[in-house]
C-alpha atoms as a PDB file:
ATOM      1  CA  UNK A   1     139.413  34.924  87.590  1.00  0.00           C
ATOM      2  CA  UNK A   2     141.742  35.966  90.710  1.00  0.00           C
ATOM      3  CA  UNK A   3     142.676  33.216  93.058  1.00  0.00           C
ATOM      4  CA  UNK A   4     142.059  35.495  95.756  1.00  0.00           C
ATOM      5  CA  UNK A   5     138.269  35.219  95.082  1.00  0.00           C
ATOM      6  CA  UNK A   6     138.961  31.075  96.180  1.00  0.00           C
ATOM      7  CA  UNK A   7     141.010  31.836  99.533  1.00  0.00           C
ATOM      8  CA  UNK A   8     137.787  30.648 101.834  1.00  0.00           C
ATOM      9  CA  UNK A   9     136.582  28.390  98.789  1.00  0.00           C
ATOM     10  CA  UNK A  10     139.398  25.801  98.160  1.00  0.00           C
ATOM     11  CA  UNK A  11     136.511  23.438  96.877  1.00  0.00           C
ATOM     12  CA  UNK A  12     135.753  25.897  94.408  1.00  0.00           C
ATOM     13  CA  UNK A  13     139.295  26.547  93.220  1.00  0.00           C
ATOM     14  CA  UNK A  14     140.127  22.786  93.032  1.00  0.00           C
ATOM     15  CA  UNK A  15     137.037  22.375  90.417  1.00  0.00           C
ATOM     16  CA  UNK A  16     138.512  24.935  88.157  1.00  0.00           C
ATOM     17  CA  UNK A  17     142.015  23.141  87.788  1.00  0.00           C
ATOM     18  CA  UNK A  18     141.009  19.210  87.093  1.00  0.00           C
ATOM     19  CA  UNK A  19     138.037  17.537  84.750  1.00  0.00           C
ATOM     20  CA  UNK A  20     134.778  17.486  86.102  1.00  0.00           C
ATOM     21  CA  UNK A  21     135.303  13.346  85.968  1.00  0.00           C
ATOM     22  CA  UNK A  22     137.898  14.068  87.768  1.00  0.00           C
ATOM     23  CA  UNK A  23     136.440  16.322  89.959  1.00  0.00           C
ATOM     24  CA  UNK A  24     134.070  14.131  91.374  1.00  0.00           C
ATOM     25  CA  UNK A  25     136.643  11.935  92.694  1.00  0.00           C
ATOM     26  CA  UNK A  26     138.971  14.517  93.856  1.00  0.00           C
ATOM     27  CA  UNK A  27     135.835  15.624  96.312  1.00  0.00           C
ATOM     28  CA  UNK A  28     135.050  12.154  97.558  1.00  0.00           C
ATOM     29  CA  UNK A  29     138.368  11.869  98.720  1.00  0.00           C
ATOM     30  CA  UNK A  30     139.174  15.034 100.388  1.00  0.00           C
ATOM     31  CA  UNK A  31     135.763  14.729 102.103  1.00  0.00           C
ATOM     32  CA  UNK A  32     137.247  11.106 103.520  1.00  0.00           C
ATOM     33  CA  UNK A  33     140.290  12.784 104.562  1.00  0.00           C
ATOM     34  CA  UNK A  34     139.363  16.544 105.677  1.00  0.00           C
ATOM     35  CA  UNK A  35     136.168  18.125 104.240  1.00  0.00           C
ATOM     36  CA  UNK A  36     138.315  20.398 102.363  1.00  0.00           C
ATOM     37  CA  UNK A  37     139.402  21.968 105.918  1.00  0.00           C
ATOM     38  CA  UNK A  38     142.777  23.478 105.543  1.00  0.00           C
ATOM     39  CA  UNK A  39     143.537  23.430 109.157  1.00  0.00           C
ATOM     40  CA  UNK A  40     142.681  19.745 109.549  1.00  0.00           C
ATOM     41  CA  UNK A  41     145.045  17.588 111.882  1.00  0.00           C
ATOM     42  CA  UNK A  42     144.863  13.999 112.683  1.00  0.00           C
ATOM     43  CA  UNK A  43     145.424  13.532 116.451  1.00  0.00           C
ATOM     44  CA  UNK A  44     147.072   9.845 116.035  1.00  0.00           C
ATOM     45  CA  UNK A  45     150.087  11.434 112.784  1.00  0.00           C
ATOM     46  CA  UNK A  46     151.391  14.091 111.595  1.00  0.00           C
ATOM     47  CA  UNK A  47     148.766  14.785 108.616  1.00  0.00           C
ATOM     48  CA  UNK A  48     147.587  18.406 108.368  1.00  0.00           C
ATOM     49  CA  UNK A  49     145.909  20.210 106.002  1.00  0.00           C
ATOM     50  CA  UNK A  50     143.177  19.659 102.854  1.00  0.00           C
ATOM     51  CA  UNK A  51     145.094  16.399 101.415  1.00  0.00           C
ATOM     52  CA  UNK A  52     146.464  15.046 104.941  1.00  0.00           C
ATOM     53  CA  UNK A  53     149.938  15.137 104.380  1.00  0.00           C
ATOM     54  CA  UNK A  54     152.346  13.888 106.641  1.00  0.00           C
ATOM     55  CA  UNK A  55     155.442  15.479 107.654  1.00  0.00           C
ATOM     56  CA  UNK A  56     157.109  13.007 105.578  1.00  0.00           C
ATOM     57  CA  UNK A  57     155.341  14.174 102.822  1.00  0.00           C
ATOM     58  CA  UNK A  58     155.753  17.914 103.034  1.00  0.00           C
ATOM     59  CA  UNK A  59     159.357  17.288 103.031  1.00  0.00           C
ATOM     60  CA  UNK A  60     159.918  14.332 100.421  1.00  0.00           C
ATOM     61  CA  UNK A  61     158.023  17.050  97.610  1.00  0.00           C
ATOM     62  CA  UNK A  62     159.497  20.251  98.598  1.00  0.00           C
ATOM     63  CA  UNK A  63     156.196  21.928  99.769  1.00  0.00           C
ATOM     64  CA  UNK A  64     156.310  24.472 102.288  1.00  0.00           C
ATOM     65  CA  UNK A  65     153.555  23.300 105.039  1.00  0.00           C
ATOM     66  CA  UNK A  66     150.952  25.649 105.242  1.00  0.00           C
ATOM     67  CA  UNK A  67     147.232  26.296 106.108  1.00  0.00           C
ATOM     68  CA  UNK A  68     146.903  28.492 103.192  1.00  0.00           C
ATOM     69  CA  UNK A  69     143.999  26.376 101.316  1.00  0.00           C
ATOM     70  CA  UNK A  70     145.199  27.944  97.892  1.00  0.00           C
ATOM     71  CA  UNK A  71     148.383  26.298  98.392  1.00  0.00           C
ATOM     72  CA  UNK A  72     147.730  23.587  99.631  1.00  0.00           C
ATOM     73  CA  UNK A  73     144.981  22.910  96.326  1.00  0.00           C
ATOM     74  CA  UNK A  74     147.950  23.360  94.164  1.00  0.00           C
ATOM     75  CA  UNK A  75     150.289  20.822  96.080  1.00  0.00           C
ATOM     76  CA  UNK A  76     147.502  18.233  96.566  1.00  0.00           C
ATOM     77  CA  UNK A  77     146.989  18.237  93.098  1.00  0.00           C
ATOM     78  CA  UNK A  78     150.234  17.901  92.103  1.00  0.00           C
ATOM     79  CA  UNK A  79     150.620  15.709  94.182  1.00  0.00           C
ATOM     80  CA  UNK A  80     147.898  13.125  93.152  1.00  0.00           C
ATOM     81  CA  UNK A  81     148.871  13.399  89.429  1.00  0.00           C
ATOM     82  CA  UNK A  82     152.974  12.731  90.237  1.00  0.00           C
ATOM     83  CA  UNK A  83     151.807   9.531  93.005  1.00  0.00           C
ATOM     84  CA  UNK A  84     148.844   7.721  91.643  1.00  0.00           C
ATOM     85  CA  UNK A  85     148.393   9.979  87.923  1.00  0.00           C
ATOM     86  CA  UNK A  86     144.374  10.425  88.799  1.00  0.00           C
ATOM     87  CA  UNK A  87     142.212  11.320  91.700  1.00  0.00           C
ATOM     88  CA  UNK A  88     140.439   8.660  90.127  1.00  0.00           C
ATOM     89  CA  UNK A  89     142.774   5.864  90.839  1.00  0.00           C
ATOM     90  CA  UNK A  90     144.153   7.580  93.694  1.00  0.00           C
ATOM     91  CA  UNK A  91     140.317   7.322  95.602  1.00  0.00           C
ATOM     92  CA  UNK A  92     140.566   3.463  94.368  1.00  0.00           C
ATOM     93  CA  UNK A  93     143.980   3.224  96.393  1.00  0.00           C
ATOM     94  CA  UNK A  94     142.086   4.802  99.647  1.00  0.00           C
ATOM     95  CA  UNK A  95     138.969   3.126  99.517  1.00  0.00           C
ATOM     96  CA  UNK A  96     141.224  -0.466  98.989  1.00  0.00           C
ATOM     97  CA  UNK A  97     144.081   0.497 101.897  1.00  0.00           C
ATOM     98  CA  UNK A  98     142.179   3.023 103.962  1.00  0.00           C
ATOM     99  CA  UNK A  99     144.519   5.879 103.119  1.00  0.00           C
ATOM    100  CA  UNK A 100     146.568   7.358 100.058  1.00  0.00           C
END
């Protein structure tokens, strides 16, 4: 399937790449942090985007800050797995510290 078809669906894209388990936690948390809007911006930081990176973060894993949702899927992802090895454990972190 062509990721093109996913450029206004990054929801859609995400669920193809991870477990359905894993899935399901992957969604609760990017609803806490953007409702999968890839333009998202916190007023009080620098997060942006679908997983609310910081600048900080952009930087520190060599991903080019963008508002391209397919992009920032793939990051976000990668991401997760290299930090906390789960969206699983990674929603735990958020839900006990109130970010991730």
């Amino acid at each position: 399937m062509p990721i093109q078809k996913f450029v206004h669906q990054p929801r859609a894209y995400a669920k193809t790449l991870v477990s359905p388990a894993e899935f399901s936690c992957l969604d609760r948390l990017v609803k806490l942090e953007s409702h999968w809007n890839a333009k998202a911006k916190n007023p009080t930081s620098s997060a942006f985007g679908i997983f609310q990176f910081l600048n900080q973060t952009w930087k520190d894993y060599n991903f080019t800050k963008t508002s391209n949702p397919i992009a920032q899927v793939n990051y976000g992802i990668h991401y997760i797995k290299v930090r906390y090895g789960s969206a699983c454990i990674a929603l735990k972190w958020h839900y006990e510290h109130g970010w991730y």
